[in-house]
PDB file of N, CA and C in Angstrom:
ATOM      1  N   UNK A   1       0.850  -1.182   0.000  1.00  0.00           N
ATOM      2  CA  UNK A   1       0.000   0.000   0.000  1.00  0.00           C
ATOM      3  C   UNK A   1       0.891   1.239   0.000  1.00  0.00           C
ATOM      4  N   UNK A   2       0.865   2.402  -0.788  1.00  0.00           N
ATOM      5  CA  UNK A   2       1.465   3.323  -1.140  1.00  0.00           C
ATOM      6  C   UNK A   2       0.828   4.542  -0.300  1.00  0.00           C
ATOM      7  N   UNK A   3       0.947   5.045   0.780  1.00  0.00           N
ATOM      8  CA  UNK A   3       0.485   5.861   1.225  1.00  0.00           C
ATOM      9  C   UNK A   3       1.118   6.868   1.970  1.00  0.00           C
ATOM     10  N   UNK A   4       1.768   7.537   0.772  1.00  0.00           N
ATOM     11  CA  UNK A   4       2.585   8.880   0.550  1.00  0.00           C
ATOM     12  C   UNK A   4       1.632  10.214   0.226  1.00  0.00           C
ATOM     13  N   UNK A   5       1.840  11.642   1.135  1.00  0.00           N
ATOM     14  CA  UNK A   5       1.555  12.438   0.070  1.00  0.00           C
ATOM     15  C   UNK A   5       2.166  13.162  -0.834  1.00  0.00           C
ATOM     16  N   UNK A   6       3.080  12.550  -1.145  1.00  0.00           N
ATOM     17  CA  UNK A   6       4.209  13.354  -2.160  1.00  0.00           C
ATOM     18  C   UNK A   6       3.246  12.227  -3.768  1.00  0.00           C
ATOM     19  N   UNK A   7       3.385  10.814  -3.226  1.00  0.00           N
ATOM     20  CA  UNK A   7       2.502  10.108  -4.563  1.00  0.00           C
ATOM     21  C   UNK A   7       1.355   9.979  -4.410  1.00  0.00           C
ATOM     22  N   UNK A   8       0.021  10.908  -3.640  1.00  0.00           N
ATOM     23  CA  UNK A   8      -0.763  11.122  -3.893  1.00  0.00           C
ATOM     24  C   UNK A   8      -0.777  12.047  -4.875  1.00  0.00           C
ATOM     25  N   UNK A   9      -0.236  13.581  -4.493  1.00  0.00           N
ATOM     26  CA  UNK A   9      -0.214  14.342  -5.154  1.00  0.00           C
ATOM     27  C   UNK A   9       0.350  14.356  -6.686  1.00  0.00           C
ATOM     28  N   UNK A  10       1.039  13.374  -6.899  1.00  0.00           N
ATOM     29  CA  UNK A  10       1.358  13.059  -8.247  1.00  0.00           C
ATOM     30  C   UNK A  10       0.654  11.916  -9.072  1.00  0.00           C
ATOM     31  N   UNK A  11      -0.380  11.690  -8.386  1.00  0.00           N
ATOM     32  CA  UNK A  11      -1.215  10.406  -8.878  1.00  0.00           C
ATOM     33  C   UNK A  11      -3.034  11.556  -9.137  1.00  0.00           C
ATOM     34  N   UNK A  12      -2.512  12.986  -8.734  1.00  0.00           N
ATOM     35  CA  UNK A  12      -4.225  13.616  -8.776  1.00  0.00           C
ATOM     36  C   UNK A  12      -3.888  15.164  -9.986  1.00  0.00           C
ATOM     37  N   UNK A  13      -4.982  15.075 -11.184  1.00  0.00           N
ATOM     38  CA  UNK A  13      -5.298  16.226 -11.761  1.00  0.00           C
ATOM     39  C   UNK A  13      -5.892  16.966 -10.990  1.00  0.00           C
ATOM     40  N   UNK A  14      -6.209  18.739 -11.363  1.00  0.00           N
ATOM     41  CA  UNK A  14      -6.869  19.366 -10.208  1.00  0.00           C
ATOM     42  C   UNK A  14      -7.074  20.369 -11.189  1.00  0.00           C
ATOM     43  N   UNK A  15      -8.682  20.493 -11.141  1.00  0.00           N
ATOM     44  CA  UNK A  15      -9.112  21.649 -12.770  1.00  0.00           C
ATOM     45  C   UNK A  15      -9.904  22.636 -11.426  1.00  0.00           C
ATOM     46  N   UNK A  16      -9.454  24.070 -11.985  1.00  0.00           N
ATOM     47  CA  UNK A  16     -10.063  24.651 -10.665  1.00  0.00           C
ATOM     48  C   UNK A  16     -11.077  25.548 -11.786  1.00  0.00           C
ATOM     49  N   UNK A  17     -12.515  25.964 -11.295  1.00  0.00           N
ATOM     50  CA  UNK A  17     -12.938  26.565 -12.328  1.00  0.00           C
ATOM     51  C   UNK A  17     -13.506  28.187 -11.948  1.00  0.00           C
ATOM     52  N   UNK A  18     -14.499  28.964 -12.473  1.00  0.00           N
ATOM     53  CA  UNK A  18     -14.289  30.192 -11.810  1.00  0.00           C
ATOM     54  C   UNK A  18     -15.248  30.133 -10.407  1.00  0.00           C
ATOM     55  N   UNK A  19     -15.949  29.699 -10.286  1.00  0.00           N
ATOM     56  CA  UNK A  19     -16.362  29.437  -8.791  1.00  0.00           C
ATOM     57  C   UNK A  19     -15.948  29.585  -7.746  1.00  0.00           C
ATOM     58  N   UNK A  20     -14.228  28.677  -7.673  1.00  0.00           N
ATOM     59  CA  UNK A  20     -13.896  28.352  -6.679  1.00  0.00           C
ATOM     60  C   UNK A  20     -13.860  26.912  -6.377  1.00  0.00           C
ATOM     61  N   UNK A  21     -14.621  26.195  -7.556  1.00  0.00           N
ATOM     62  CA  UNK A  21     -14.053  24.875  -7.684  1.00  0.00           C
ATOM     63  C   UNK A  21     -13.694  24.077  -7.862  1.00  0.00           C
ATOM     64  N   UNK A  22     -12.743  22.783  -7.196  1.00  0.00           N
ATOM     65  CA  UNK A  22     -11.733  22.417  -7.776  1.00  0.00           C
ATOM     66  C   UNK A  22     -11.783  20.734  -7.734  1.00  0.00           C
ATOM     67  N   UNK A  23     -11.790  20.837  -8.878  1.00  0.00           N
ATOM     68  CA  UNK A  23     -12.477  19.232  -9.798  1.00  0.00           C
ATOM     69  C   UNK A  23     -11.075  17.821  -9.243  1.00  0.00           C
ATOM     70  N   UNK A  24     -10.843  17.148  -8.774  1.00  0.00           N
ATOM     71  CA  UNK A  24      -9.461  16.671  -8.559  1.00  0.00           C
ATOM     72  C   UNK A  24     -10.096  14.984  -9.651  1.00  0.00           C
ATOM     73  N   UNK A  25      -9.133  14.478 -10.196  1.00  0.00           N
ATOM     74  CA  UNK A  25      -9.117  13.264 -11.055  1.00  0.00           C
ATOM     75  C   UNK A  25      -7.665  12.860 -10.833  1.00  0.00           C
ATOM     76  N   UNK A  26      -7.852  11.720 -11.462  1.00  0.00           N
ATOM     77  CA  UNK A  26      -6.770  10.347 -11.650  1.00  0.00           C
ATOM     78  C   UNK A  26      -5.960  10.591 -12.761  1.00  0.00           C
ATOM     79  N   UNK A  27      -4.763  11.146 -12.121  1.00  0.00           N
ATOM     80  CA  UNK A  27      -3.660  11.511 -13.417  1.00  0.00           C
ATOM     81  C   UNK A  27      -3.125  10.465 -13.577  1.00  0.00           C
ATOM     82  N   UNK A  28      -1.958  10.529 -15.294  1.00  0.00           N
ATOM     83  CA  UNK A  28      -1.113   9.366 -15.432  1.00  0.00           C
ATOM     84  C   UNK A  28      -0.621   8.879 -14.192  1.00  0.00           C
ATOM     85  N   UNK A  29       0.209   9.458 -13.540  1.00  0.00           N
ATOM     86  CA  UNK A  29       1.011   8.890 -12.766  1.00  0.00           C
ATOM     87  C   UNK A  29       0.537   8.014 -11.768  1.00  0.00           C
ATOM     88  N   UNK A  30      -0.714   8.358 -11.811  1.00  0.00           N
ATOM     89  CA  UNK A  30      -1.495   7.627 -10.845  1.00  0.00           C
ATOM     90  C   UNK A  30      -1.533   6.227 -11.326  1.00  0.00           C
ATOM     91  N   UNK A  31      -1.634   6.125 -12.547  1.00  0.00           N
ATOM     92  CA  UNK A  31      -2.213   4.559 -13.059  1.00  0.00           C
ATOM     93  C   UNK A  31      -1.108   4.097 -13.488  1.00  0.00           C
ATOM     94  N   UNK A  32      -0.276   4.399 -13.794  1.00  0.00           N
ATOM     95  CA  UNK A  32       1.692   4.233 -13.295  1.00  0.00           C
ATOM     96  C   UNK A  32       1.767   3.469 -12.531  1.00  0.00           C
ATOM     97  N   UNK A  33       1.645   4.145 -11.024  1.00  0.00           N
ATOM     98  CA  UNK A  33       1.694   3.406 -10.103  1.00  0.00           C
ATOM     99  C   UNK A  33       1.072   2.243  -9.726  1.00  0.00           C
ATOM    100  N   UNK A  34      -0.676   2.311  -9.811  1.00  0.00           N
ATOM    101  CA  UNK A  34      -1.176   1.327  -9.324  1.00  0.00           C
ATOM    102  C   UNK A  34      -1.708  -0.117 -10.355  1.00  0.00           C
ATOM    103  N   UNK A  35      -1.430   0.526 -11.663  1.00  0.00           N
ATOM    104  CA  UNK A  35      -1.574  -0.899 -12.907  1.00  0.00           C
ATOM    105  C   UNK A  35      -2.726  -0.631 -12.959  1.00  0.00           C
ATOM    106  N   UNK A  36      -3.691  -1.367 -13.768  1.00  0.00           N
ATOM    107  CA  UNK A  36      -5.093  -1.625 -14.014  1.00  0.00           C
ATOM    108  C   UNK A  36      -5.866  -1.367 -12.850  1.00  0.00           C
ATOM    109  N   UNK A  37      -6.735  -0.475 -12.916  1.00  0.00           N
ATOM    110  CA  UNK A  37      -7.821  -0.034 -11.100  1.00  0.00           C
ATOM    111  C   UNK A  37      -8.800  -1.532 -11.221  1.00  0.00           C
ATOM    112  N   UNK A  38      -8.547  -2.231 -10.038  1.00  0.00           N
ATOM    113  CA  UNK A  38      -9.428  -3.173  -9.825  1.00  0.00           C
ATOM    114  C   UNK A  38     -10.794  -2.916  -9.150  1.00  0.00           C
ATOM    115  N   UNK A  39     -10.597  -1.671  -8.312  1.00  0.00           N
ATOM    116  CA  UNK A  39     -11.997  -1.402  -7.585  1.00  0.00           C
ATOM    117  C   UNK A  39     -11.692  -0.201  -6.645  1.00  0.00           C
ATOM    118  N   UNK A  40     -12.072   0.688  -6.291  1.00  0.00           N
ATOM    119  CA  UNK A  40     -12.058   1.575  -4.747  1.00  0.00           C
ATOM    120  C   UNK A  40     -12.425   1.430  -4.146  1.00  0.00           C
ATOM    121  N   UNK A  41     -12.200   2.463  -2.961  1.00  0.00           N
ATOM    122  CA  UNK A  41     -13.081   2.341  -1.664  1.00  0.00           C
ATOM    123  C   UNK A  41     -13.071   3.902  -1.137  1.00  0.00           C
ATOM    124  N   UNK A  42     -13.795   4.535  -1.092  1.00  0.00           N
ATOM    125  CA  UNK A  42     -14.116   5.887  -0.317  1.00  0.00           C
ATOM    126  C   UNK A  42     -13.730   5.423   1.241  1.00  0.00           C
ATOM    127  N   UNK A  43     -12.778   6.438   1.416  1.00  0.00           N
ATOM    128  CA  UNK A  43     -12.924   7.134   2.924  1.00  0.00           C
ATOM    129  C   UNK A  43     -13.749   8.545   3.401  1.00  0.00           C
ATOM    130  N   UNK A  44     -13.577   9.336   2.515  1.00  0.00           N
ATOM    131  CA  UNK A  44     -14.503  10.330   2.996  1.00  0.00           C
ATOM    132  C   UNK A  44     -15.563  10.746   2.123  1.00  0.00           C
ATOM    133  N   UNK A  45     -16.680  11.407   1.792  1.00  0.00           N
ATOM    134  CA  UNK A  45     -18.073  11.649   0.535  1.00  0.00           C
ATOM    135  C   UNK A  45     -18.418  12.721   1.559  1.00  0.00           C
ATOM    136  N   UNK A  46     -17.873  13.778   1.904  1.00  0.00           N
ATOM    137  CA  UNK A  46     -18.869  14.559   2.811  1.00  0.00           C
ATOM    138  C   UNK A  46     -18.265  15.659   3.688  1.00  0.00           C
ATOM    139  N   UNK A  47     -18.354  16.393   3.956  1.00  0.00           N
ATOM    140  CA  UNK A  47     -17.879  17.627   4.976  1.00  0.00           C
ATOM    141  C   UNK A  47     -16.583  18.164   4.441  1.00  0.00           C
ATOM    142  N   UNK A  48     -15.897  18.576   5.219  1.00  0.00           N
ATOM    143  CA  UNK A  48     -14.531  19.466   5.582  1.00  0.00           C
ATOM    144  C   UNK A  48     -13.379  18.257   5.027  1.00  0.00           C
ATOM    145  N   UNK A  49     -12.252  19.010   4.707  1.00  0.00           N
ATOM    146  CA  UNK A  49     -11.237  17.711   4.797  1.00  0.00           C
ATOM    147  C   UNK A  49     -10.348  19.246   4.897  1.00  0.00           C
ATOM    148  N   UNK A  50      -9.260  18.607   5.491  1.00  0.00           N
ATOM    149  CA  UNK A  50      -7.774  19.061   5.711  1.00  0.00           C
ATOM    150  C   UNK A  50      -7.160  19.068   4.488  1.00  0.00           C
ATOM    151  N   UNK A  51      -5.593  19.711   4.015  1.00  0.00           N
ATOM    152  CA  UNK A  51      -4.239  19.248   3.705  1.00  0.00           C
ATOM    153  C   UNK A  51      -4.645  17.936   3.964  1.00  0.00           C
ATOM    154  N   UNK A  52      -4.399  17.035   3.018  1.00  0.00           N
ATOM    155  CA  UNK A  52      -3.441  15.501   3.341  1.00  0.00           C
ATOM    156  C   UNK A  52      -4.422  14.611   3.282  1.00  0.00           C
ATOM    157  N   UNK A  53      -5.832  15.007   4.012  1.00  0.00           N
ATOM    158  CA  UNK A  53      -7.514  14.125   4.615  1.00  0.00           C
ATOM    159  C   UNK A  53      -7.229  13.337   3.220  1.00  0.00           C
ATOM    160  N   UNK A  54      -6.820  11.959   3.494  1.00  0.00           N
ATOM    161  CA  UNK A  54      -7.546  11.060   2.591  1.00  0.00           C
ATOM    162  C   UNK A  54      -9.088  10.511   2.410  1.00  0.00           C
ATOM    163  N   UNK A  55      -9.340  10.772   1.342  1.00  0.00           N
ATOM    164  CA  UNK A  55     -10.631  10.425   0.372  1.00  0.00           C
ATOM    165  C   UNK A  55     -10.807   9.118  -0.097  1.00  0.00           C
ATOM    166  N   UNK A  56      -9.806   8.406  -0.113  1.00  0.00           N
ATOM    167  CA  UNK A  56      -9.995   7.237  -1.222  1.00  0.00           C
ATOM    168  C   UNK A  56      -8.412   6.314  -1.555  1.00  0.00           C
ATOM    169  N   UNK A  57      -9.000   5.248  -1.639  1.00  0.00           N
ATOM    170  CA  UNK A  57      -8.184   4.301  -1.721  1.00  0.00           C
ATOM    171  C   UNK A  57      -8.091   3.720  -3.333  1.00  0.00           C
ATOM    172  N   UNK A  58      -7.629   3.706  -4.368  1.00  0.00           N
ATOM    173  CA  UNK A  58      -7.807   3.123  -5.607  1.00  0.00           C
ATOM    174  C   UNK A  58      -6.195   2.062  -5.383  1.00  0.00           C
ATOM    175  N   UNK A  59      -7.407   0.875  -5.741  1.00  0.00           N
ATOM    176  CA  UNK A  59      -6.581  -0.966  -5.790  1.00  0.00           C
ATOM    177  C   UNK A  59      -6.493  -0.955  -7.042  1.00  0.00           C
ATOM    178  N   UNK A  60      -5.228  -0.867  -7.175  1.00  0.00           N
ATOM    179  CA  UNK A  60      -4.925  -1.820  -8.603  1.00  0.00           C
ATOM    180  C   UNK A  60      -4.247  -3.402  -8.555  1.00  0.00           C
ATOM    181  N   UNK A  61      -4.301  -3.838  -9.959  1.00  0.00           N
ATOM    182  CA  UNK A  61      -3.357  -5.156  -9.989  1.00  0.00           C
ATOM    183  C   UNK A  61      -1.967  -4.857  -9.505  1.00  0.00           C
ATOM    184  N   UNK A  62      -0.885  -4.032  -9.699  1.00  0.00           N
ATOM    185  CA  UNK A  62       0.038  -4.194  -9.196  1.00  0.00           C
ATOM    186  C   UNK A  62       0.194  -3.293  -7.172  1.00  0.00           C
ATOM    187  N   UNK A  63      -0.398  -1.990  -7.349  1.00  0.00           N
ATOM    188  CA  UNK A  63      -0.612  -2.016  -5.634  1.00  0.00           C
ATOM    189  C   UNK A  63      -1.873  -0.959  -5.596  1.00  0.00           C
ATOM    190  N   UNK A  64      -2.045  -0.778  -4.299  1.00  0.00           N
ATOM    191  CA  UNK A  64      -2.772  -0.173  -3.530  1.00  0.00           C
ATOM    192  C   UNK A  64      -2.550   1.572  -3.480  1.00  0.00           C
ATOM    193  N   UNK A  65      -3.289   2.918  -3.590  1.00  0.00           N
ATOM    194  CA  UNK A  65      -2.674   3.601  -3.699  1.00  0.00           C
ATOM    195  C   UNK A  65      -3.688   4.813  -2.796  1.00  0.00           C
ATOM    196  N   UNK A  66      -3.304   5.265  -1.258  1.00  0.00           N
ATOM    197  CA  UNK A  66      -4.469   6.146  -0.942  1.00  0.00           C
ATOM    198  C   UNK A  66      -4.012   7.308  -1.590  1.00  0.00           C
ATOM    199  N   UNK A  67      -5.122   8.078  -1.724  1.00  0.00           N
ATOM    200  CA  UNK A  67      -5.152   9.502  -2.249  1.00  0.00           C
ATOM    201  C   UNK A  67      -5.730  10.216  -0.971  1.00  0.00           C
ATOM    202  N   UNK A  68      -5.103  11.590  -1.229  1.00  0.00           N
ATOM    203  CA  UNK A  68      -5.124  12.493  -0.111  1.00  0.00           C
ATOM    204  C   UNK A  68      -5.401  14.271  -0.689  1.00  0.00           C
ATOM    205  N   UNK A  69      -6.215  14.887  -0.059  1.00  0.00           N
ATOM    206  CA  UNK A  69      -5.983  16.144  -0.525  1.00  0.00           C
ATOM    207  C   UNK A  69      -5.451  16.858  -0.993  1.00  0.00           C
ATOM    208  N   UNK A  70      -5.156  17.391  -1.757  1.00  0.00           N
ATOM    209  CA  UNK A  70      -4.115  18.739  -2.096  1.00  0.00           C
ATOM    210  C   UNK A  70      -3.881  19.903  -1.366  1.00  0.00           C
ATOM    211  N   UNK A  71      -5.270  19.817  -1.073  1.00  0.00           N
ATOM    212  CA  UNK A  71      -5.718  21.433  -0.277  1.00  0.00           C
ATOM    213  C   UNK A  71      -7.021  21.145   0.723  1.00  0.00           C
ATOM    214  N   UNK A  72      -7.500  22.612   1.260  1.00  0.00           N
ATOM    215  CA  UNK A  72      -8.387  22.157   2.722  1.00  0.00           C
ATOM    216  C   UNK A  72      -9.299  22.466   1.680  1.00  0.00           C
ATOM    217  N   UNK A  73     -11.227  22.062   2.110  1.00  0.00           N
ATOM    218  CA  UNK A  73     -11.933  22.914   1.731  1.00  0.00           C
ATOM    219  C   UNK A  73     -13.019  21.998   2.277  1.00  0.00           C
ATOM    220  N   UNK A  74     -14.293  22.000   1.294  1.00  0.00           N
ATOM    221  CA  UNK A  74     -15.080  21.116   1.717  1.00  0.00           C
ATOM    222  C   UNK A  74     -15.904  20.489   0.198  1.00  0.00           C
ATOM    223  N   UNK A  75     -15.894  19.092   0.695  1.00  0.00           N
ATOM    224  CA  UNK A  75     -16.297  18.109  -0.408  1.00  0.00           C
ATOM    225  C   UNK A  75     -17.783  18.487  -0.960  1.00  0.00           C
ATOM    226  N   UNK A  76     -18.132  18.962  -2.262  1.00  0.00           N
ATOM    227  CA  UNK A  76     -19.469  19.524  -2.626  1.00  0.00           C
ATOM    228  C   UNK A  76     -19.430  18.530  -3.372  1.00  0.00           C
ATOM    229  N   UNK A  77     -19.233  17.438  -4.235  1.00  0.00           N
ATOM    230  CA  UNK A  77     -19.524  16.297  -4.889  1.00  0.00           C
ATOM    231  C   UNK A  77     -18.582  15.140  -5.335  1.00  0.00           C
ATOM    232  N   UNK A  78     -19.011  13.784  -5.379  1.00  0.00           N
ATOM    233  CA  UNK A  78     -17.926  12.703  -5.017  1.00  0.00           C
ATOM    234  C   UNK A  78     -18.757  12.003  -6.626  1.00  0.00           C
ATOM    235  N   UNK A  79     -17.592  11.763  -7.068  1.00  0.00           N
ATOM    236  CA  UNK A  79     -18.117  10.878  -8.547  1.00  0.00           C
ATOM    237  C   UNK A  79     -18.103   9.472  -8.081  1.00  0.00           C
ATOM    238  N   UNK A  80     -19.492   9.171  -7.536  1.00  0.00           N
ATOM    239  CA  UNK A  80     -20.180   8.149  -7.120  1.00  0.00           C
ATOM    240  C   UNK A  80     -20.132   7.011  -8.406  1.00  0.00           C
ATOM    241  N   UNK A  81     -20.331   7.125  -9.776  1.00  0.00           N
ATOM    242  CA  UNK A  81     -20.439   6.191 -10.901  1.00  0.00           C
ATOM    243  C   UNK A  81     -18.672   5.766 -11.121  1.00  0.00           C
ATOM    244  N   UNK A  82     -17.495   5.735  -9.829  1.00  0.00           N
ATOM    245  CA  UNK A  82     -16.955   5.028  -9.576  1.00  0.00           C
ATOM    246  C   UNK A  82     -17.131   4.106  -9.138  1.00  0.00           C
ATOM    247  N   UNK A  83     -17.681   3.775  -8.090  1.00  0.00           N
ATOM    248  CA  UNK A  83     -17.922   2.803  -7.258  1.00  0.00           C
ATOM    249  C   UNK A  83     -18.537   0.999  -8.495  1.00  0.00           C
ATOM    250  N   UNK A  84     -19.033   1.451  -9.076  1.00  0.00           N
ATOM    251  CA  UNK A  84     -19.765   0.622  -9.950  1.00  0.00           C
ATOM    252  C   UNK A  84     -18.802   0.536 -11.140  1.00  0.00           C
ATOM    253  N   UNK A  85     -17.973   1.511 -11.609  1.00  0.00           N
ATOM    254  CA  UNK A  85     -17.187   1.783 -13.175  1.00  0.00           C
ATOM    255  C   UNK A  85     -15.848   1.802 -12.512  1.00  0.00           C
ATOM    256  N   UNK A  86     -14.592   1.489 -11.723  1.00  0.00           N
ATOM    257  CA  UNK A  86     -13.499   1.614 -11.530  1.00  0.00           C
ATOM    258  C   UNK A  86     -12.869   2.069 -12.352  1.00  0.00           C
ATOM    259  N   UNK A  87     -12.812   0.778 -13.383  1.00  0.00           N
ATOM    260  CA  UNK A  87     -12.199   0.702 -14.682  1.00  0.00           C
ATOM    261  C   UNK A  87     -12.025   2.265 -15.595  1.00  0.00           C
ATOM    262  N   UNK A  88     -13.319   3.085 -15.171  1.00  0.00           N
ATOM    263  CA  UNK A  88     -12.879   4.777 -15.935  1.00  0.00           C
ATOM    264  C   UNK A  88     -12.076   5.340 -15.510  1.00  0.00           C
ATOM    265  N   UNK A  89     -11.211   4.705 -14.090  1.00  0.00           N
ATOM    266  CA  UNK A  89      -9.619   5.281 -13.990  1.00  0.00           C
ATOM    267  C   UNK A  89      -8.596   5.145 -14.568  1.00  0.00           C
ATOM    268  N   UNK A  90      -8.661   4.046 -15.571  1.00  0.00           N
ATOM    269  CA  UNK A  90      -8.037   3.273 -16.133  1.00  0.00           C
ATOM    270  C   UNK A  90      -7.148   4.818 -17.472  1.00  0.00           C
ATOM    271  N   UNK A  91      -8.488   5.631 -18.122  1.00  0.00           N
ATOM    272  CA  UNK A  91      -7.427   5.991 -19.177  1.00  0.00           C
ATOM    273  C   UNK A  91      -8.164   7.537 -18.979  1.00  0.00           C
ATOM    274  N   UNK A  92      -7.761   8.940 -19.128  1.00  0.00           N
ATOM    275  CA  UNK A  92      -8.059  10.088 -18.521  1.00  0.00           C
ATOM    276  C   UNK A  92      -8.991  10.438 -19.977  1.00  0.00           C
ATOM    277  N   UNK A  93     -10.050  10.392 -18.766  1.00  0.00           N
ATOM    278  CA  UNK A  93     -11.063  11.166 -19.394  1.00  0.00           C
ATOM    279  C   UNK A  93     -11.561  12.019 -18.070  1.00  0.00           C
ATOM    280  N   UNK A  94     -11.474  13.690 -18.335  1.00  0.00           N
ATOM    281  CA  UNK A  94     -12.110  14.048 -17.354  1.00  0.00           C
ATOM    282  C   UNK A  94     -13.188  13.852 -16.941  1.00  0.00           C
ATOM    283  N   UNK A  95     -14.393  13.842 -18.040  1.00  0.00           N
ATOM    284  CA  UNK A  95     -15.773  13.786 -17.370  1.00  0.00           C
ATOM    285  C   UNK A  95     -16.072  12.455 -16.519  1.00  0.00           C
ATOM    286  N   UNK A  96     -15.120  11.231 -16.551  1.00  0.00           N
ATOM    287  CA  UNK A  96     -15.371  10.300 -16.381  1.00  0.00           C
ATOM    288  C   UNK A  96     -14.686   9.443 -15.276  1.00  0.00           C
ATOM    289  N   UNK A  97     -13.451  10.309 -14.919  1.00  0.00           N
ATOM    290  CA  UNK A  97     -12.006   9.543 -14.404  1.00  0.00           C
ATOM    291  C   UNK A  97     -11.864  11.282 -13.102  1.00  0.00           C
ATOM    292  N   UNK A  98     -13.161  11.604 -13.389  1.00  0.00           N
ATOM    293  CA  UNK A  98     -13.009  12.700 -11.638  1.00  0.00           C
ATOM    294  C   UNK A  98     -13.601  12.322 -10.146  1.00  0.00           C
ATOM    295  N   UNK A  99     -12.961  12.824  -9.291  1.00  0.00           N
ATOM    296  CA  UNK A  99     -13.127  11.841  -7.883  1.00  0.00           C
ATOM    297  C   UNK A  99     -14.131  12.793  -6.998  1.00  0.00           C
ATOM    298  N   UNK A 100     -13.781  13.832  -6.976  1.00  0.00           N
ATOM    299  CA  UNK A 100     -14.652  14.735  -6.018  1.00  0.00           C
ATOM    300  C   UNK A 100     -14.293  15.979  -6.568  1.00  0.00           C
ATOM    301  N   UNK A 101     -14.877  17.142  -5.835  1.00  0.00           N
ATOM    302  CA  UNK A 101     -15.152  18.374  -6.074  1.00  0.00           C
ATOM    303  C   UNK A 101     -15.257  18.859  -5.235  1.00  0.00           C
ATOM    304  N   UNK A 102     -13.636  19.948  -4.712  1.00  0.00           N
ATOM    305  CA  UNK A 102     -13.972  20.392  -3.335  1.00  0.00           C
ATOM    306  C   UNK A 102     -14.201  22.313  -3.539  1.00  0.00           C
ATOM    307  N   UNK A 103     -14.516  22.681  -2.813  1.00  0.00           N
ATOM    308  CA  UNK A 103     -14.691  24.371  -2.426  1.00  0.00           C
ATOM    309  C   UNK A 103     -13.914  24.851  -1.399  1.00  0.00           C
ATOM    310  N   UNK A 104     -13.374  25.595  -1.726  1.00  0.00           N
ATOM    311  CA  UNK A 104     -12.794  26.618  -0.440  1.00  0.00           C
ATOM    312  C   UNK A 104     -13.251  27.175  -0.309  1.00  0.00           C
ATOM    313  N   UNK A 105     -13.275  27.057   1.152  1.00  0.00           N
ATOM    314  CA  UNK A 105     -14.237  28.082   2.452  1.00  0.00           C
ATOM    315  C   UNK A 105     -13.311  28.083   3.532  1.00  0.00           C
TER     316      UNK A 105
END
């Protein structure tokens, strides 16, 4: 299990838009690391998170990889049609391969 935030942060895209919010997805490096996504697991869908607050765990065939914040804010939407589709981590598509959506406040 890989649970760095130096290779979180290099395993997450981060599209910020004029709002104030900031879209985070599954960059190359991410699927680098963990090989083919076999499945996730949410740690957090909800409230506040810190620096660092891991969100999520993505299993691949070769390892395990938690992901962790970039930044503080609070979680306004979690791309739930992971849970069921893993596999759209597999090759970057934004609309498809994004994890949550946080706001600063």
């Amino acid at each position: 299990m890989i649970d760095r935030i130096e290779a979180s942060a290099d395993a997450l895209w981060v599209t910020p838009n004029e709002d104030g919010l900031m879209r985070l997805g599954f960059a190359d490096d991410g699927r680098e690391l963990v090989g083919p996504v076999t499945h996730i697991s949410w740690l957090l869908t909800s409230g506040q998170v810190k620096l660092g607050t891991p969100f999520m765990i993505v299993h691949g065939e070769h390892e395990d990889l938690t992901l962790r914040s970039p930044f503080a804010g609070r979680i306004q939407a979690v791309n739930d049609a992971l849970a069921d589709h893993p596999e759209r981590l597999n090759n970057r598509n934004d609309d498809l391969d994004w994890m949550i959506d946080l706001v600063d406040e």
